[in-house]
C-alpha atoms as a PDB file:
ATOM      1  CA  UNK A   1      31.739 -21.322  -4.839  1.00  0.00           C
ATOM      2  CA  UNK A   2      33.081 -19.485  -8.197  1.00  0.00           C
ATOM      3  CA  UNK A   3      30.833 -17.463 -10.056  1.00  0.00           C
ATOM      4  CA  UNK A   4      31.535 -19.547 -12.931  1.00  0.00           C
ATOM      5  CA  UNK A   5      29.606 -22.792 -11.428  1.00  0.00           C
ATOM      6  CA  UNK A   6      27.175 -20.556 -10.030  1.00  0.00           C
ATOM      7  CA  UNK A   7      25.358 -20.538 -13.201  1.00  0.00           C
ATOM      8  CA  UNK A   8      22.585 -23.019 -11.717  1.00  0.00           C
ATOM      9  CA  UNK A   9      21.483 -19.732  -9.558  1.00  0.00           C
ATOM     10  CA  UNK A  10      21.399 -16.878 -11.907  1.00  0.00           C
ATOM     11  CA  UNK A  11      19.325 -18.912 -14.187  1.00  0.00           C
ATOM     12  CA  UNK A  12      16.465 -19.408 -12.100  1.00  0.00           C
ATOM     13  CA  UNK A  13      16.453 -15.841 -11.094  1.00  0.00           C
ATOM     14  CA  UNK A  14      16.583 -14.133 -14.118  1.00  0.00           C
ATOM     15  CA  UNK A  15      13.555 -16.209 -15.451  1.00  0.00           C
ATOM     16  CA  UNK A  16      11.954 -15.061 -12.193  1.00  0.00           C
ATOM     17  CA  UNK A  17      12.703 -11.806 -12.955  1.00  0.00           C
ATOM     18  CA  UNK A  18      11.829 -11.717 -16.531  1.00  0.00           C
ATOM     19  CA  UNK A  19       8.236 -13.275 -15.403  1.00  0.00           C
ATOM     20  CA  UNK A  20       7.961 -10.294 -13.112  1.00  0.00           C
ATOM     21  CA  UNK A  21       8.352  -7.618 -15.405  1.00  0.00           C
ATOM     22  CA  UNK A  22       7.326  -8.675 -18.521  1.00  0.00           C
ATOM     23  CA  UNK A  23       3.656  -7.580 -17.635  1.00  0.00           C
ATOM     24  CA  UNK A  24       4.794  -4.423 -16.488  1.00  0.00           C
ATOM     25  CA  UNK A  25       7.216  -4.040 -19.703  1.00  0.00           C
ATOM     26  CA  UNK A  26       3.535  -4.873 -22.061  1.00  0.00           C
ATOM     27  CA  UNK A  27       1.683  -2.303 -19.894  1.00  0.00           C
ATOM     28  CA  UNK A  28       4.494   0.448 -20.659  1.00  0.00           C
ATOM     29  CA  UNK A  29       4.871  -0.421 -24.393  1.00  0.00           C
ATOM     30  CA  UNK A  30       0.977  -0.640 -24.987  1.00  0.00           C
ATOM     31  CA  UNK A  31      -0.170   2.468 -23.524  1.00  0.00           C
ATOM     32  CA  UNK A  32       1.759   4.054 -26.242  1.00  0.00           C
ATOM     33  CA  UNK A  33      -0.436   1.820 -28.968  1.00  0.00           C
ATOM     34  CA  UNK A  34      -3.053   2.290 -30.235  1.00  0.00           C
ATOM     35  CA  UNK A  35      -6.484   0.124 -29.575  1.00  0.00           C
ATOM     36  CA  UNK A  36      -5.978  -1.775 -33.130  1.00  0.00           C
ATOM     37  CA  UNK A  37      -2.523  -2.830 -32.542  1.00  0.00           C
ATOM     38  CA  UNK A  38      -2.962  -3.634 -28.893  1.00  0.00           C
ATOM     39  CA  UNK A  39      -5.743  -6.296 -29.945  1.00  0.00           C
ATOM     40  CA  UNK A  40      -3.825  -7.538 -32.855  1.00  0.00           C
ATOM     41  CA  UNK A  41      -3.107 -11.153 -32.938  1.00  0.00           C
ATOM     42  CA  UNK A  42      -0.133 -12.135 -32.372  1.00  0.00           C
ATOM     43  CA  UNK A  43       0.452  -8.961 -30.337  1.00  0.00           C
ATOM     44  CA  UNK A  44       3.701  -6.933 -30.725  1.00  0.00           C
ATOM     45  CA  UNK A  45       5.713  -5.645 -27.674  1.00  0.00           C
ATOM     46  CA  UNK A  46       7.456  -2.638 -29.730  1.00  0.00           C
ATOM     47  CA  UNK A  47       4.702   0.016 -30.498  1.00  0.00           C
ATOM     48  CA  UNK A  48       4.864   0.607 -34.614  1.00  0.00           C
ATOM     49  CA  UNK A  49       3.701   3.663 -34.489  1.00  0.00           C
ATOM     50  CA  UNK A  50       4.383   5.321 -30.838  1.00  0.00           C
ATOM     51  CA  UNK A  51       1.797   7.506 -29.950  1.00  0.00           C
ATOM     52  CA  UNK A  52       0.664   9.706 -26.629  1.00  0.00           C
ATOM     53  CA  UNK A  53      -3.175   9.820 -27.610  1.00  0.00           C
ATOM     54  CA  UNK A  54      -3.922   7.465 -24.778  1.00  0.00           C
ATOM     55  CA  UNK A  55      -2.609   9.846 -22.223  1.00  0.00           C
ATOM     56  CA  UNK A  56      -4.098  13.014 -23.988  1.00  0.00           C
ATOM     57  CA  UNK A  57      -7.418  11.110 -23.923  1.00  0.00           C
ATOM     58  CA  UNK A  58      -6.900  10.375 -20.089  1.00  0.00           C
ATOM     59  CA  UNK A  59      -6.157  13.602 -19.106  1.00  0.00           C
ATOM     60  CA  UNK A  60      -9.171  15.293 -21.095  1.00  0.00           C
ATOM     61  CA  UNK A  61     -12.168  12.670 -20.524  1.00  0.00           C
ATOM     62  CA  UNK A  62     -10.936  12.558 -16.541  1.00  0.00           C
ATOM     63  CA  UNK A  63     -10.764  15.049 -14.094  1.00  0.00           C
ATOM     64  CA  UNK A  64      -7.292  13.442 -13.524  1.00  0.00           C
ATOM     65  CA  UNK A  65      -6.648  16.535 -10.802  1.00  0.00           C
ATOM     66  CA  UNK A  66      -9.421  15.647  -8.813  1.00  0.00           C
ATOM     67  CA  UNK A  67      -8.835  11.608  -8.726  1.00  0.00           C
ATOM     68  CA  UNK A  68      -5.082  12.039  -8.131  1.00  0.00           C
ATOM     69  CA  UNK A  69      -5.887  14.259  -5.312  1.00  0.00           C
ATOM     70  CA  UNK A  70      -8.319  11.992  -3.485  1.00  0.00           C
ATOM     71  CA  UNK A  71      -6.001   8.917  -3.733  1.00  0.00           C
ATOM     72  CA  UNK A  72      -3.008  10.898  -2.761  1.00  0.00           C
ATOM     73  CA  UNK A  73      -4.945  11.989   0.202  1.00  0.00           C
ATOM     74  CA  UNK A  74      -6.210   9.030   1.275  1.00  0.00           C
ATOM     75  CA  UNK A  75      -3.045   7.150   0.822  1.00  0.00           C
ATOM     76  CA  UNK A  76      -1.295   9.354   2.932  1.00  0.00           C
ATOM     77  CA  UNK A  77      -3.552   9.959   5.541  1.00  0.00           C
ATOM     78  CA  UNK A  78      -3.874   6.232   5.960  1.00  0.00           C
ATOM     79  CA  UNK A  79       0.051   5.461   5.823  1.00  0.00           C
ATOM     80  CA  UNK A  80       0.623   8.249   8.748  1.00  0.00           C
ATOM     81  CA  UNK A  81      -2.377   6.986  10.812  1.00  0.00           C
ATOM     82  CA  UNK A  82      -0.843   3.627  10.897  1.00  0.00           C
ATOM     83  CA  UNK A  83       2.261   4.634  11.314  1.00  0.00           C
ATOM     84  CA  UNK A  84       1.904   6.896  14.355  1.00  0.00           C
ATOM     85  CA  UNK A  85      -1.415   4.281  16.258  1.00  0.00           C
ATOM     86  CA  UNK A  86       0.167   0.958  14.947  1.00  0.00           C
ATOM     87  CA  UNK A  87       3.506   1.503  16.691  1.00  0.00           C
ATOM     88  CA  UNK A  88       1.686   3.204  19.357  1.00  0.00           C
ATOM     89  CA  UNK A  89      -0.059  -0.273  19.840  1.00  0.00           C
ATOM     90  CA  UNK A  90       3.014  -2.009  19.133  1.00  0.00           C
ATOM     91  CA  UNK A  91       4.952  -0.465  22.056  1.00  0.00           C
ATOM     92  CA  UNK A  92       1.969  -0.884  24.775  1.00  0.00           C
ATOM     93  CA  UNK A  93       1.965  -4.880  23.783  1.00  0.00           C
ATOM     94  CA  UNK A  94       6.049  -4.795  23.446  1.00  0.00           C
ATOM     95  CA  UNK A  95       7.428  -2.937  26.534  1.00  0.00           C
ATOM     96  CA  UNK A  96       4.555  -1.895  29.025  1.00  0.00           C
ATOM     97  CA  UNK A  97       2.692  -4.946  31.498  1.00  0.00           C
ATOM     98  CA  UNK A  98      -0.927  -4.275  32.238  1.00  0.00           C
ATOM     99  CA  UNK A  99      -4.008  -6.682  32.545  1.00  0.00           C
ATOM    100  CA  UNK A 100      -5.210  -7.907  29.720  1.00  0.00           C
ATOM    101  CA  UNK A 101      -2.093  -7.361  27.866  1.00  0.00           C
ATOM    102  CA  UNK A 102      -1.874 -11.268  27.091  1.00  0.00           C
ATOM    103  CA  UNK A 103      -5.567 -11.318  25.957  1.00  0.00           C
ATOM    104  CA  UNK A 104      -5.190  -7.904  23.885  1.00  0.00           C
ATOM    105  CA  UNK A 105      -2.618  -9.905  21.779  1.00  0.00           C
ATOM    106  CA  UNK A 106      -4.462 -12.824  21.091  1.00  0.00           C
ATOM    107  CA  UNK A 107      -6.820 -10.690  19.685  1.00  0.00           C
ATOM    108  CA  UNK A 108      -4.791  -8.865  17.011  1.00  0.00           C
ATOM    109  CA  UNK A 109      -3.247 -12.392  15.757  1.00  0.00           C
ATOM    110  CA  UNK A 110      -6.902 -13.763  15.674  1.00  0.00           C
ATOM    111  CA  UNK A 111      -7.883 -10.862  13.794  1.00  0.00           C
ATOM    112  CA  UNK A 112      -5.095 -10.897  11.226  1.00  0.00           C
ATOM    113  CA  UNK A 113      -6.980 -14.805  10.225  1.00  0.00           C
ATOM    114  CA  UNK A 114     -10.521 -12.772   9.697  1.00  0.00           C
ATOM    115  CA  UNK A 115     -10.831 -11.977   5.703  1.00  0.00           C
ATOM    116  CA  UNK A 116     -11.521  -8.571   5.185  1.00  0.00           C
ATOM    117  CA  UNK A 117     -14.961  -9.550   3.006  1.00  0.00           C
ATOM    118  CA  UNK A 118     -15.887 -10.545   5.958  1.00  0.00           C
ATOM    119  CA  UNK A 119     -16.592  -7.165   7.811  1.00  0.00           C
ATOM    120  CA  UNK A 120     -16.929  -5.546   4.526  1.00  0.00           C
ATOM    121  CA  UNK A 121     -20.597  -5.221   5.215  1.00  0.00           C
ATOM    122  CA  UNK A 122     -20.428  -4.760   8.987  1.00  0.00           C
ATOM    123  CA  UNK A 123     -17.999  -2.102   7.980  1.00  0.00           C
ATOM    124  CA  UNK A 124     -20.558  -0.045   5.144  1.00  0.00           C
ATOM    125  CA  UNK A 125     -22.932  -0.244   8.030  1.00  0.00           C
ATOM    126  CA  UNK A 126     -20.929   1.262  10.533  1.00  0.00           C
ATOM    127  CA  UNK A 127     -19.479   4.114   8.260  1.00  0.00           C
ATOM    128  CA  UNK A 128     -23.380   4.326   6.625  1.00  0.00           C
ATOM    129  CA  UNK A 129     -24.985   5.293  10.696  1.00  0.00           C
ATOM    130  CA  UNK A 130     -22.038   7.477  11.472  1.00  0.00           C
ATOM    131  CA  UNK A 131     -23.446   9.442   8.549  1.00  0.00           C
ATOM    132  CA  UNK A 132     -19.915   9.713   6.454  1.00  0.00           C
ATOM    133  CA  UNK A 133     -20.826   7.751   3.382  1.00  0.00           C
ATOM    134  CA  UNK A 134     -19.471   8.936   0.204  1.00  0.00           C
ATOM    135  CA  UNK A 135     -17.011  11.248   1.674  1.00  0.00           C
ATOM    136  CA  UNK A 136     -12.995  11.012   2.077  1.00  0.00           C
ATOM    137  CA  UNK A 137     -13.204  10.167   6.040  1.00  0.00           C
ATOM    138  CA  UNK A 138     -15.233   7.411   4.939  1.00  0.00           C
ATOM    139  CA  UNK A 139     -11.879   6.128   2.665  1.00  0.00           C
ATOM    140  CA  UNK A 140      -9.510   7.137   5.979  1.00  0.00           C
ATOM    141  CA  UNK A 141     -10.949   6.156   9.179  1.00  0.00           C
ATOM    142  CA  UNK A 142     -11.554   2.734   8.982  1.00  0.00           C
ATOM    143  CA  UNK A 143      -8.263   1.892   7.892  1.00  0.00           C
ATOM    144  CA  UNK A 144      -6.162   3.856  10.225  1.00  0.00           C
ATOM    145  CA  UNK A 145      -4.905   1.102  12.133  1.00  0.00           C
ATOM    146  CA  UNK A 146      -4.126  -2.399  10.959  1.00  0.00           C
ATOM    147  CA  UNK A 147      -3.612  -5.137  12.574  1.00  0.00           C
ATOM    148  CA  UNK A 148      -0.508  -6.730  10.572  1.00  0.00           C
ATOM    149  CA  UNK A 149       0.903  -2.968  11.400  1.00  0.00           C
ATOM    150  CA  UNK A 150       0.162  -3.193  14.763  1.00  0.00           C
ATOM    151  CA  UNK A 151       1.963  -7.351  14.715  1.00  0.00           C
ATOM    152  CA  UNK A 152       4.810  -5.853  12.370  1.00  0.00           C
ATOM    153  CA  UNK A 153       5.733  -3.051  14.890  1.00  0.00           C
ATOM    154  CA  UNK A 154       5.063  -5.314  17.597  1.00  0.00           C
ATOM    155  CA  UNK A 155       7.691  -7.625  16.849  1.00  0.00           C
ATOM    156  CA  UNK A 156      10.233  -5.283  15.845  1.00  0.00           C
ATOM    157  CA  UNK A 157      10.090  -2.997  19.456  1.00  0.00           C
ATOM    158  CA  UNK A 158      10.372  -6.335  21.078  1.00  0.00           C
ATOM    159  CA  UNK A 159      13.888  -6.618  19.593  1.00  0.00           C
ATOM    160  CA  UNK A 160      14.714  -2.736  21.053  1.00  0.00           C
ATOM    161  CA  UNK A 161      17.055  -3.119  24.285  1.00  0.00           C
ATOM    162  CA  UNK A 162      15.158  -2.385  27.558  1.00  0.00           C
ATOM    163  CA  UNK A 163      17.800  -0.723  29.409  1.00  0.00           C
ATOM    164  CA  UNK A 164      17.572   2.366  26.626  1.00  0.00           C
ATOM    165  CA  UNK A 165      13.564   2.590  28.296  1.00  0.00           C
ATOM    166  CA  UNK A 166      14.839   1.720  31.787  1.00  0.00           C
ATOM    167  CA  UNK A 167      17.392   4.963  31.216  1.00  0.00           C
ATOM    168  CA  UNK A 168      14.864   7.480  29.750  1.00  0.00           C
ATOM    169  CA  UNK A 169      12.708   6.711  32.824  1.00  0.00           C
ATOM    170  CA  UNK A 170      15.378   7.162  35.547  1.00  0.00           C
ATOM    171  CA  UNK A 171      16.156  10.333  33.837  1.00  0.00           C
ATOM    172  CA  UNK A 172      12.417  11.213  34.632  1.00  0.00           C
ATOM    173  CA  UNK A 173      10.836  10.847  30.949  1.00  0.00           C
ATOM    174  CA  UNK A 174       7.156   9.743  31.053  1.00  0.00           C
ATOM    175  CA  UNK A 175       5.905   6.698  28.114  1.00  0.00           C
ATOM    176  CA  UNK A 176       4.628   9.044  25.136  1.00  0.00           C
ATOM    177  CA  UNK A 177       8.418  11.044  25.745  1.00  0.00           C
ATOM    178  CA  UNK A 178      10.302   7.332  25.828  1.00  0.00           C
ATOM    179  CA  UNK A 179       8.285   6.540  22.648  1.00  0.00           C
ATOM    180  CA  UNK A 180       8.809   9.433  20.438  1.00  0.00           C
ATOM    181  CA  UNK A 181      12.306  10.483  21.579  1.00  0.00           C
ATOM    182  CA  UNK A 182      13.703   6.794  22.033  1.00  0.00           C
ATOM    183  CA  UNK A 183      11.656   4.198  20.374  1.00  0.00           C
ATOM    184  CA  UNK A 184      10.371   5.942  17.118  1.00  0.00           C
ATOM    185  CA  UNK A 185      13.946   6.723  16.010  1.00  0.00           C
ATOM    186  CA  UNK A 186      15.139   2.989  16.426  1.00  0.00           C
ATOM    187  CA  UNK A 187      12.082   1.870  14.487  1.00  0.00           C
ATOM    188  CA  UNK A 188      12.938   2.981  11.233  1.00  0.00           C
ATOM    189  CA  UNK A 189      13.013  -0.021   8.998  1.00  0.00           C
ATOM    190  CA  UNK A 190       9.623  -1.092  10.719  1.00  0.00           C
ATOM    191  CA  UNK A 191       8.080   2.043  10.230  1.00  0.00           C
ATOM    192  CA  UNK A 192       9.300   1.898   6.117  1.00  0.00           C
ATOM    193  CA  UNK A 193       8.026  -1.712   5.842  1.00  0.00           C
ATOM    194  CA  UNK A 194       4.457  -0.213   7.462  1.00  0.00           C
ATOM    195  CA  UNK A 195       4.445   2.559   5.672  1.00  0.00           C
ATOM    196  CA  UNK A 196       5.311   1.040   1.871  1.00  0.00           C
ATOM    197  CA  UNK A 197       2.928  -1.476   2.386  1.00  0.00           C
ATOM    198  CA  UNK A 198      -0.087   0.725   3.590  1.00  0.00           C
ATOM    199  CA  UNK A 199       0.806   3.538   1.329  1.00  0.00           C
ATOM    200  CA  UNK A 200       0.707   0.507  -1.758  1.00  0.00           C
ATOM    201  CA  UNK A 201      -2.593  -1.332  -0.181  1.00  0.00           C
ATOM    202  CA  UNK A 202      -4.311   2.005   0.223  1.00  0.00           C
ATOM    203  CA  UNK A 203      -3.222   3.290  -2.872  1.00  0.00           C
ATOM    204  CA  UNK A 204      -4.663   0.392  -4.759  1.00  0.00           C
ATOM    205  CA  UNK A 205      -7.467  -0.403  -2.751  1.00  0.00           C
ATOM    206  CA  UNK A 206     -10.661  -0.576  -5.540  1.00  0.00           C
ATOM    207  CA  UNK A 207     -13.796  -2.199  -3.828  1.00  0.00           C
ATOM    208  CA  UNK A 208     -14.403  -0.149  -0.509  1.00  0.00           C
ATOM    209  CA  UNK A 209     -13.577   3.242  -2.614  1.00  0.00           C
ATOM    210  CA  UNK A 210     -16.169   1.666  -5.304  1.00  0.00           C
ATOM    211  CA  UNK A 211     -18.627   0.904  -3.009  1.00  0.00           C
ATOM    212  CA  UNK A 212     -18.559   4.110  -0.549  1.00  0.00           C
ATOM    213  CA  UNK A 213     -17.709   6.436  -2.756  1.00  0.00           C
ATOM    214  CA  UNK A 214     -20.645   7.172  -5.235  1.00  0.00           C
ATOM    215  CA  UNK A 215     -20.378  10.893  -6.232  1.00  0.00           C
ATOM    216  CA  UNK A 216     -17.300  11.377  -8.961  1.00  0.00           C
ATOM    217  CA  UNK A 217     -15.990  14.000  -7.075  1.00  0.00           C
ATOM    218  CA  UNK A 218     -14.719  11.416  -4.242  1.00  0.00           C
ATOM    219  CA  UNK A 219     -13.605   8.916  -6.570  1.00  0.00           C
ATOM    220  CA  UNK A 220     -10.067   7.630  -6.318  1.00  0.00           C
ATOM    221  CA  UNK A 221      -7.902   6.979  -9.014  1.00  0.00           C
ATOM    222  CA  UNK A 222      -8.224   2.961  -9.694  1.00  0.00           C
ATOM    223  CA  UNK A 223     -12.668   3.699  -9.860  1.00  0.00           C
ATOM    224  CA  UNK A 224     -12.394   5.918 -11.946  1.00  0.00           C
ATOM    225  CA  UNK A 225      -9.985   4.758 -14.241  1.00  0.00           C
ATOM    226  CA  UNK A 226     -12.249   1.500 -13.933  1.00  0.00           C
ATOM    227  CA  UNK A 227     -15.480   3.280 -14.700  1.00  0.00           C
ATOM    228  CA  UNK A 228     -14.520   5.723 -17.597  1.00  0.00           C
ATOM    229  CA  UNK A 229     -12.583   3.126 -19.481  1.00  0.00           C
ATOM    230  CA  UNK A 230     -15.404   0.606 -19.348  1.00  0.00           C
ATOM    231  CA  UNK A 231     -17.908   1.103 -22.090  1.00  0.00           C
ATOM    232  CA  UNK A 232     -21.044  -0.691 -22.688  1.00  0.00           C
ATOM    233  CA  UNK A 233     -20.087  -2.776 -25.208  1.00  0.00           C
ATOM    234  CA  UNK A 234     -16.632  -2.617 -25.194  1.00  0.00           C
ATOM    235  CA  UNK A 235     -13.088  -2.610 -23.014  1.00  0.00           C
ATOM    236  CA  UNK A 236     -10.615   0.732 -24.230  1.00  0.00           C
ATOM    237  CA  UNK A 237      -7.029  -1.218 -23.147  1.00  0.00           C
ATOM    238  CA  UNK A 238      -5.394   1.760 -24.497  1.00  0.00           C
ATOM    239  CA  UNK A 239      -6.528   4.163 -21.779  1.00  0.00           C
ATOM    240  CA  UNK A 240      -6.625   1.202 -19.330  1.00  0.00           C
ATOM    241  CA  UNK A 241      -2.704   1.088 -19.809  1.00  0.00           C
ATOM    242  CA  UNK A 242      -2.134   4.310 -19.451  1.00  0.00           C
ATOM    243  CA  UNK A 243      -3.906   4.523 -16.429  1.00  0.00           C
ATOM    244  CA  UNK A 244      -2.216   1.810 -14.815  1.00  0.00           C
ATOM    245  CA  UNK A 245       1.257   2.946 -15.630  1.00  0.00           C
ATOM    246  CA  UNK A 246       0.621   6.302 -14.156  1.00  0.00           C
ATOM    247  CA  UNK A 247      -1.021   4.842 -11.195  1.00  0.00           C
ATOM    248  CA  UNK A 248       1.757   2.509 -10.551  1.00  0.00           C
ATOM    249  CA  UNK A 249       4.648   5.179 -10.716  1.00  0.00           C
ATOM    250  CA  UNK A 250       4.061   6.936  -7.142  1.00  0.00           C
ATOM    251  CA  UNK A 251       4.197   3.853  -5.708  1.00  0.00           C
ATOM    252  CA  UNK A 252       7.379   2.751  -7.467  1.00  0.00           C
ATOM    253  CA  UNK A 253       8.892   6.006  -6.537  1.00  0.00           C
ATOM    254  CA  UNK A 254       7.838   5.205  -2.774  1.00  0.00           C
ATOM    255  CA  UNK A 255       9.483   2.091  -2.881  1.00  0.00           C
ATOM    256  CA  UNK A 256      12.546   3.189  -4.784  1.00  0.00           C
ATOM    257  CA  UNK A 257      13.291   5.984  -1.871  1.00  0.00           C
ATOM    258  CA  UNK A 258      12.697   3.676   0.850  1.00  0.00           C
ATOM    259  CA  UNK A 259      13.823   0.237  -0.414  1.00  0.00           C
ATOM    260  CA  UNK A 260      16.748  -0.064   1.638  1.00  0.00           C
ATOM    261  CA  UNK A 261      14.553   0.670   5.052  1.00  0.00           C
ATOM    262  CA  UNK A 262      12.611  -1.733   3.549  1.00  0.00           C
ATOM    263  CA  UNK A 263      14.456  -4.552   3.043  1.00  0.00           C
ATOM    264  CA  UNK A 264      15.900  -3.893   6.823  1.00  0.00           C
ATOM    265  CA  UNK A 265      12.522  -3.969   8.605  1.00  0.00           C
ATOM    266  CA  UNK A 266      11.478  -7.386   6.306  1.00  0.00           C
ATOM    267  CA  UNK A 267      15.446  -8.644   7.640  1.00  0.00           C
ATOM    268  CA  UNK A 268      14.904  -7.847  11.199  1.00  0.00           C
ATOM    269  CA  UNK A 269      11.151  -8.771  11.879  1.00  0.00           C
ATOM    270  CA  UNK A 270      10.785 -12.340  10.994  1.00  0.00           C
ATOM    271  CA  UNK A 271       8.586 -11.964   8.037  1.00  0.00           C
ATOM    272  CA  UNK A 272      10.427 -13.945   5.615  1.00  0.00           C
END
């Protein structure tokens, strides 16, 4: 097929694509607005008169330092926990036999089908008697192992050729050796699929931060942003905007250095 009667394709995709970033194109544009223009109707895309007092604003009413902080934190501490216990998990179910193994299994796919509003509560409860409410570990520890991670890396070490293991034992390497010297290497598309999507769900995450976290020196950055730009009688979109673009850019950036794992571990998985 020529790429002149492949027209029929691009044209599809590029309205895809144009549907896909046009929201994040307005968000851009209108944090540099001000709040008359951005509620103007019919709304402009180029600002008229470009302006950075919607950042300046951020940065002064926030403690912007603090909230970064906290997310960045949590985000990472999250992402690493679930990558080191999910393909921990993952290998045990993939490559080692031992009762219950079958059982174990079941359980992780029946717990991917549970909504997660549905231990929200049992969850507060939990983290409420172990006396860590409104506190970072509160953000971390629940979430340190997931089971879609622990599925993901599953069916990726499955894929990993058994004679590599069968090797590094005959050359008298224990399990924990076999899995960091042999199987963590070979995982490295899984582990960049697990790790953009934890680092973006944790990094994003709103209601469990909103609801644990009730002193403003543990917020994260979506609550706060949420709370300061909500007043009581009125929405400020300007600050909104800006605090959405500068939330979304470390996750952009994580995607952007990693997008090539990324698109390996999605390829070689079956999650289509």
């Amino acid at each position: 097929m020529t790429a002149k009667n492949r027209w029929w394709i691009y044209v599809p995709l590029t309205v895809a694509l144009v549907a896909v970033v046009s929201p994040f194109a307005w968000m851009v544009l209108g944090s540099f607005k001000g709040e008359g223009e951005i509620r103007r109707n019919p709304p402009t895309w180029v600002p008229e008169a470009p302006s950075l007092d919607n950042y300046t604003q951020l940065f002064s009413r926030l403690q912007f330092g603090t909230y970064f902080l906290n997310s960045a934190v949590v985000a990472v501490l999250v992402t690493a926990g679930n990558l080191l216990f999910c393909s921990m998990v993952g290998y045990a179910l993939a490559k080692l036999e031992f009762r219950g193994k079958r059982t174990l299994f079941v359980i992780v796919m029946a717990t991917l089908m549970i909504p997660g509003v549905v231990t929200f509560v049992p969850l507060y409860v939990l983290v409420v008697n172990a006396g860590l409410a409104n506190s970072l570990p509160a953000l971390i520890l629940p979430f340190l192992v997931s089971p879609f991670g622990v599925f993901l890396m599953r069916q990726f070490i499955v894929g990993l050729p058994g004679e590599l293991l069968d090797a590094g034992r005959v050359d008298g390497a224990g399990e924990l050796r076999i899995f960091a010297r042999i199987v963590l290497p070979l995982c490295g598309p899984a582990l960049a699929t697990l790790g953009i999507l934890t680092f973006l769900g944790s990094w994003n995450n709103f209601l469990w931060p909103l609801v644990v976290a009730q002193q403003e020196s543990e917020y994260t950055l979506p609550v706060a942003l949420a709370l300061y730009s909500t007043g009581q009688n009125s929405i400020q979109y300007g600050l909104l905007l800006a605090g959405a673009t500068i939330v979304v850019v470390p996750v952009l950036l994580v995607f952007l250095v990693f997008q090539r794992r990324f698109i390996e571990g999605i390829a070689t998985t079956g999650i289509k």
